[in-house]
N, C-alpha and C. Protein backbone atom coordinates (compact mmCIF):
# COMPACT_ATOMS: atom_id res chain seq x y z
N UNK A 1 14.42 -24.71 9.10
CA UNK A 1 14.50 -23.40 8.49
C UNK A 1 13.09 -22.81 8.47
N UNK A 2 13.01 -21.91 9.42
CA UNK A 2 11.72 -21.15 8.96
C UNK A 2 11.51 -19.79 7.93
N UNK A 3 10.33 -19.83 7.18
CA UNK A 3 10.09 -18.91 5.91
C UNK A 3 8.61 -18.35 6.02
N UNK A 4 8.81 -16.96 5.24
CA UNK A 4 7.56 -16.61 5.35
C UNK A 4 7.55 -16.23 3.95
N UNK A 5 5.85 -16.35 3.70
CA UNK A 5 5.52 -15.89 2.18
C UNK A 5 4.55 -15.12 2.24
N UNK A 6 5.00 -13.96 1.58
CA UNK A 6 4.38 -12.52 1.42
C UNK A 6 3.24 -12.88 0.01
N UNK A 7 2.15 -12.29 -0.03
CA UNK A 7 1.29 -12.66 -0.80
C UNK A 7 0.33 -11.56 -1.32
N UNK A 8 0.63 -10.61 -2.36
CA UNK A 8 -0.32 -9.60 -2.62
C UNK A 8 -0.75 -9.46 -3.71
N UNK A 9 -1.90 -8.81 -3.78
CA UNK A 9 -2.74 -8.78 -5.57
C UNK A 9 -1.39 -7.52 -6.02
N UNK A 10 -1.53 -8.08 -7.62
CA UNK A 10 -0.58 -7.35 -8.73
C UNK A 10 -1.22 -5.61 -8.82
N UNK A 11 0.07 -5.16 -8.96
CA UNK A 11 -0.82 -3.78 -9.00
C UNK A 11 -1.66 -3.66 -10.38
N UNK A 12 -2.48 -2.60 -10.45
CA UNK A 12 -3.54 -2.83 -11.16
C UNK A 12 -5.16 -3.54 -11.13
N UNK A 13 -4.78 -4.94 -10.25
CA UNK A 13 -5.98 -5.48 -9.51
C UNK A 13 -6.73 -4.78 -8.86
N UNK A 14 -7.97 -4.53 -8.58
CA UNK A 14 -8.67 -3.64 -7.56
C UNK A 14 -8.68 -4.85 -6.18
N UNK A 15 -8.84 -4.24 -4.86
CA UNK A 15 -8.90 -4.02 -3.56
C UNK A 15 -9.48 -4.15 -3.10
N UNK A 16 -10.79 -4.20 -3.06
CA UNK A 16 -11.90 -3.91 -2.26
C UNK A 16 -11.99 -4.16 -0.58
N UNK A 17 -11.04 -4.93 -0.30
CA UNK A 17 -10.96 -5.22 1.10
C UNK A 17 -9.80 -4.08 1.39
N UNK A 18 -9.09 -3.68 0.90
CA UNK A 18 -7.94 -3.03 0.87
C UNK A 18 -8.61 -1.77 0.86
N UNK A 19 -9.35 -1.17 0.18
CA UNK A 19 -10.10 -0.08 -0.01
C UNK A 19 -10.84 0.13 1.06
N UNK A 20 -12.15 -1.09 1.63
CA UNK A 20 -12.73 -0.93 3.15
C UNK A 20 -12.13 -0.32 4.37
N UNK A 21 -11.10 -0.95 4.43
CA UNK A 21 -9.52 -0.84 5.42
C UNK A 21 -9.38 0.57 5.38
N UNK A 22 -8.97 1.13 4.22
CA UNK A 22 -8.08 2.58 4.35
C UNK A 22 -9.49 3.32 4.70
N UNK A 23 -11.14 3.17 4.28
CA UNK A 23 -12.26 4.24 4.63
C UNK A 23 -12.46 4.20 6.13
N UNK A 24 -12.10 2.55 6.65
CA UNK A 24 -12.52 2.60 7.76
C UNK A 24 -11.39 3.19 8.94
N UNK A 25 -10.02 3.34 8.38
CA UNK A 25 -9.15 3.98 8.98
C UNK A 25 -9.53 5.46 9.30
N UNK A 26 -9.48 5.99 7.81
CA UNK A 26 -10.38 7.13 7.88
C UNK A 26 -11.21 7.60 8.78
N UNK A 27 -12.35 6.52 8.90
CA UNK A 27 -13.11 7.52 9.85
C UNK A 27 -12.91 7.10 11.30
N UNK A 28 -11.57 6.33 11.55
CA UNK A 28 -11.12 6.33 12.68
C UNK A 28 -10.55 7.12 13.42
N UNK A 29 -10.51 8.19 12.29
CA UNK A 29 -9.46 9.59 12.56
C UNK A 29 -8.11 9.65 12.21
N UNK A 30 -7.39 8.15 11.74
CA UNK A 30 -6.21 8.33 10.55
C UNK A 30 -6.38 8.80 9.67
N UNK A 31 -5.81 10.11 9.46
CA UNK A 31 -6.19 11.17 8.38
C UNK A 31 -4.75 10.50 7.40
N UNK A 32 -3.94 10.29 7.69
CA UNK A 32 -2.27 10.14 6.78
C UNK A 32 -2.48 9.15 5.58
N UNK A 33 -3.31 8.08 6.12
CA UNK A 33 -3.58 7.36 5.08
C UNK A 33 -4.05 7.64 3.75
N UNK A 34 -3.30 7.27 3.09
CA UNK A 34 -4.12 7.68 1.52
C UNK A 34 -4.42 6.20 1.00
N UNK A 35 -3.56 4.87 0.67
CA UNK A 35 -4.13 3.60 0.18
C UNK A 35 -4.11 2.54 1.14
N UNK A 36 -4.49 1.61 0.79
CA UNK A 36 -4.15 0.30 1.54
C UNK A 36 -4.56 -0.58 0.80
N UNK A 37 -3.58 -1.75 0.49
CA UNK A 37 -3.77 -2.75 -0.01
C UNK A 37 -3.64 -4.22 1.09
N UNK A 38 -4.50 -5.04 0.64
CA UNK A 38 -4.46 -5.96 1.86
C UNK A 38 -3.85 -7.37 0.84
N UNK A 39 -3.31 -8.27 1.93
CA UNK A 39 -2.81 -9.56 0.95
C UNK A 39 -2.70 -10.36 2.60
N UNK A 40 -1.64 -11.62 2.16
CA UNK A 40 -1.77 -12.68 3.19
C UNK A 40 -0.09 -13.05 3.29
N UNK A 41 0.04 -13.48 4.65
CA UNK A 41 1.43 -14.39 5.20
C UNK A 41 1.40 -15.29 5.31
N UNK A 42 1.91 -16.43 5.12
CA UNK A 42 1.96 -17.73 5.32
C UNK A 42 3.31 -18.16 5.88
N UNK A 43 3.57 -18.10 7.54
CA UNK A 43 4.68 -18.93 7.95
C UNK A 43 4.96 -20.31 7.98
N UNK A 44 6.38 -20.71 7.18
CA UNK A 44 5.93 -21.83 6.96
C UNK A 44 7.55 -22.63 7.67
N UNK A 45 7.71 -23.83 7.68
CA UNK A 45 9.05 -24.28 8.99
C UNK A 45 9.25 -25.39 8.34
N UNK A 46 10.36 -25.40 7.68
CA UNK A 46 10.91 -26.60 6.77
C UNK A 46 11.75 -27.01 7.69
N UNK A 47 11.87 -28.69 7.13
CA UNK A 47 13.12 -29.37 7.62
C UNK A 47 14.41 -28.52 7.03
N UNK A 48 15.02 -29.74 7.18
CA UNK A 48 16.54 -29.74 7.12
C UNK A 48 17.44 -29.33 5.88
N UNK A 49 16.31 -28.91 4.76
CA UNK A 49 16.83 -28.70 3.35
C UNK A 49 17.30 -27.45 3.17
N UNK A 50 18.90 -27.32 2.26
CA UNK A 50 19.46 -26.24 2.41
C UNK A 50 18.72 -25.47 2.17
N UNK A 51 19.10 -24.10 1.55
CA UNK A 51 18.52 -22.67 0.99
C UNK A 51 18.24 -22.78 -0.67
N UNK A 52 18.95 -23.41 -0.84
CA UNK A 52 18.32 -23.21 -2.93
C UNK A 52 17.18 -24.64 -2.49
N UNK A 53 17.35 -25.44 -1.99
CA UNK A 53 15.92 -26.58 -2.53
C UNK A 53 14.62 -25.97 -1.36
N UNK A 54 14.98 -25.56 -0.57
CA UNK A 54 14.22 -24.75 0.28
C UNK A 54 13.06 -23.62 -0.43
N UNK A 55 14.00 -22.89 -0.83
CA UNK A 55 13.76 -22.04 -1.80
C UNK A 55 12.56 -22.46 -3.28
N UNK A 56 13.36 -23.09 -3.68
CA UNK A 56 12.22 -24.02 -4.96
C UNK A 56 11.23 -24.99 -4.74
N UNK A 57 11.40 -25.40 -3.62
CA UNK A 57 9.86 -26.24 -2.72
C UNK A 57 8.48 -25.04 -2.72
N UNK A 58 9.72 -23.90 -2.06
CA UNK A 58 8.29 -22.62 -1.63
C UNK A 58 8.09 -21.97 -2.80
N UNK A 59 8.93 -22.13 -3.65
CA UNK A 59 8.33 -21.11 -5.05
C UNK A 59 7.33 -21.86 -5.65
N UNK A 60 7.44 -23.71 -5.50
CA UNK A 60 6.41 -24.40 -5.96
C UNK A 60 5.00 -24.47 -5.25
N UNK A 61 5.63 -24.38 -4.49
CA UNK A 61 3.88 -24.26 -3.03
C UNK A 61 3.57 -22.82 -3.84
N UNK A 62 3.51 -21.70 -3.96
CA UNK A 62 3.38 -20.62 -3.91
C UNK A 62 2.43 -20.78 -5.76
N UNK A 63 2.96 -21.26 -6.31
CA UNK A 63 2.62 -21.42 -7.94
C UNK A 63 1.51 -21.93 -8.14
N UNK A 64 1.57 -23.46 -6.90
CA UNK A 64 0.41 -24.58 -7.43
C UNK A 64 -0.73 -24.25 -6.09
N UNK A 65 -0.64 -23.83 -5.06
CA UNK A 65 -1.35 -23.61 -3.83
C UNK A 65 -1.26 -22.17 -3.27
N UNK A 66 -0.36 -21.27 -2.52
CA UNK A 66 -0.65 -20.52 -1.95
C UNK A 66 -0.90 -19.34 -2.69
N UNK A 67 -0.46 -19.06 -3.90
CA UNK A 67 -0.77 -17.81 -4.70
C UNK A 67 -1.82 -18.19 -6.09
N UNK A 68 -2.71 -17.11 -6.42
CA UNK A 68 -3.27 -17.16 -7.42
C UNK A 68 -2.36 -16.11 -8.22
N UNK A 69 -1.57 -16.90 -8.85
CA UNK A 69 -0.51 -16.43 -9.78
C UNK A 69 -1.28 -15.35 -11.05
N UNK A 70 -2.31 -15.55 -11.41
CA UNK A 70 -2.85 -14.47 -12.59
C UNK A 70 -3.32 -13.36 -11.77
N UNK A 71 -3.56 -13.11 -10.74
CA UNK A 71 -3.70 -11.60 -9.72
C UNK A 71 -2.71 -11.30 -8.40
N UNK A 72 -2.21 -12.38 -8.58
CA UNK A 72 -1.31 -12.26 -7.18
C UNK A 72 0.61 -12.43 -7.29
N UNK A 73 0.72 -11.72 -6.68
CA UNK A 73 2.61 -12.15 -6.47
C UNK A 73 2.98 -12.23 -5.26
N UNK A 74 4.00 -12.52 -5.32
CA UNK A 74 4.73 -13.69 -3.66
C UNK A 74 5.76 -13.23 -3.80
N UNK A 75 6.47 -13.00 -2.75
CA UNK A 75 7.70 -13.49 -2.03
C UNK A 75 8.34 -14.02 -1.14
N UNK A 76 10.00 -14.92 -1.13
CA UNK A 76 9.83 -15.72 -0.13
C UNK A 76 11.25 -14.92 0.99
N UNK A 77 10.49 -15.27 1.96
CA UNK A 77 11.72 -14.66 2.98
C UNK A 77 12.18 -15.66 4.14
N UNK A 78 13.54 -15.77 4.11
CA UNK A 78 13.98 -17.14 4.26
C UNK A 78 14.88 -17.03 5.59
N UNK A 79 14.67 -17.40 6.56
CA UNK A 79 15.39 -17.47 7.97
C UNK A 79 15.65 -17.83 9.35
């Protein structure tokens, strides 16, 4: 089963890489842009375990390792 985990700062957090991004769009001549927030993917390829223990393996990876849970939120997308 392969999964991916979506990984972005909570709104409210400031950006600063996210902020670089949208100025440097800017003066790329993307005028449409108004924000950008940046975060991370992590594809990840489980064995053989259904969809609910699947599921609660990656919510635990995500808690203790891939997310900094006090600025960041996750989601898992499963397929």
């Amino acid at each position: 089963m392969k999964a991916r985990v979506f990984v972005t700062l909570k709104s409210g957090v400031l950006d600063p890489q996210g902020a670089a991004i949208g100025t440097a769009l800017g003066g790329m001549g993307f005028d449409g842009v108004e924000s950008v927030r940046q975060g991370k993917v992590f594809e990840i390829e489980m064995g053989d375990a259904d969809e609910a223990t699947a599921r609660d393996q990656l919510d635990a990876m995500c808690r203790r390792l891939l997310a900094n849970t006090v600025i960041e939120d996750y989601s898992i997308e499963l397929g």
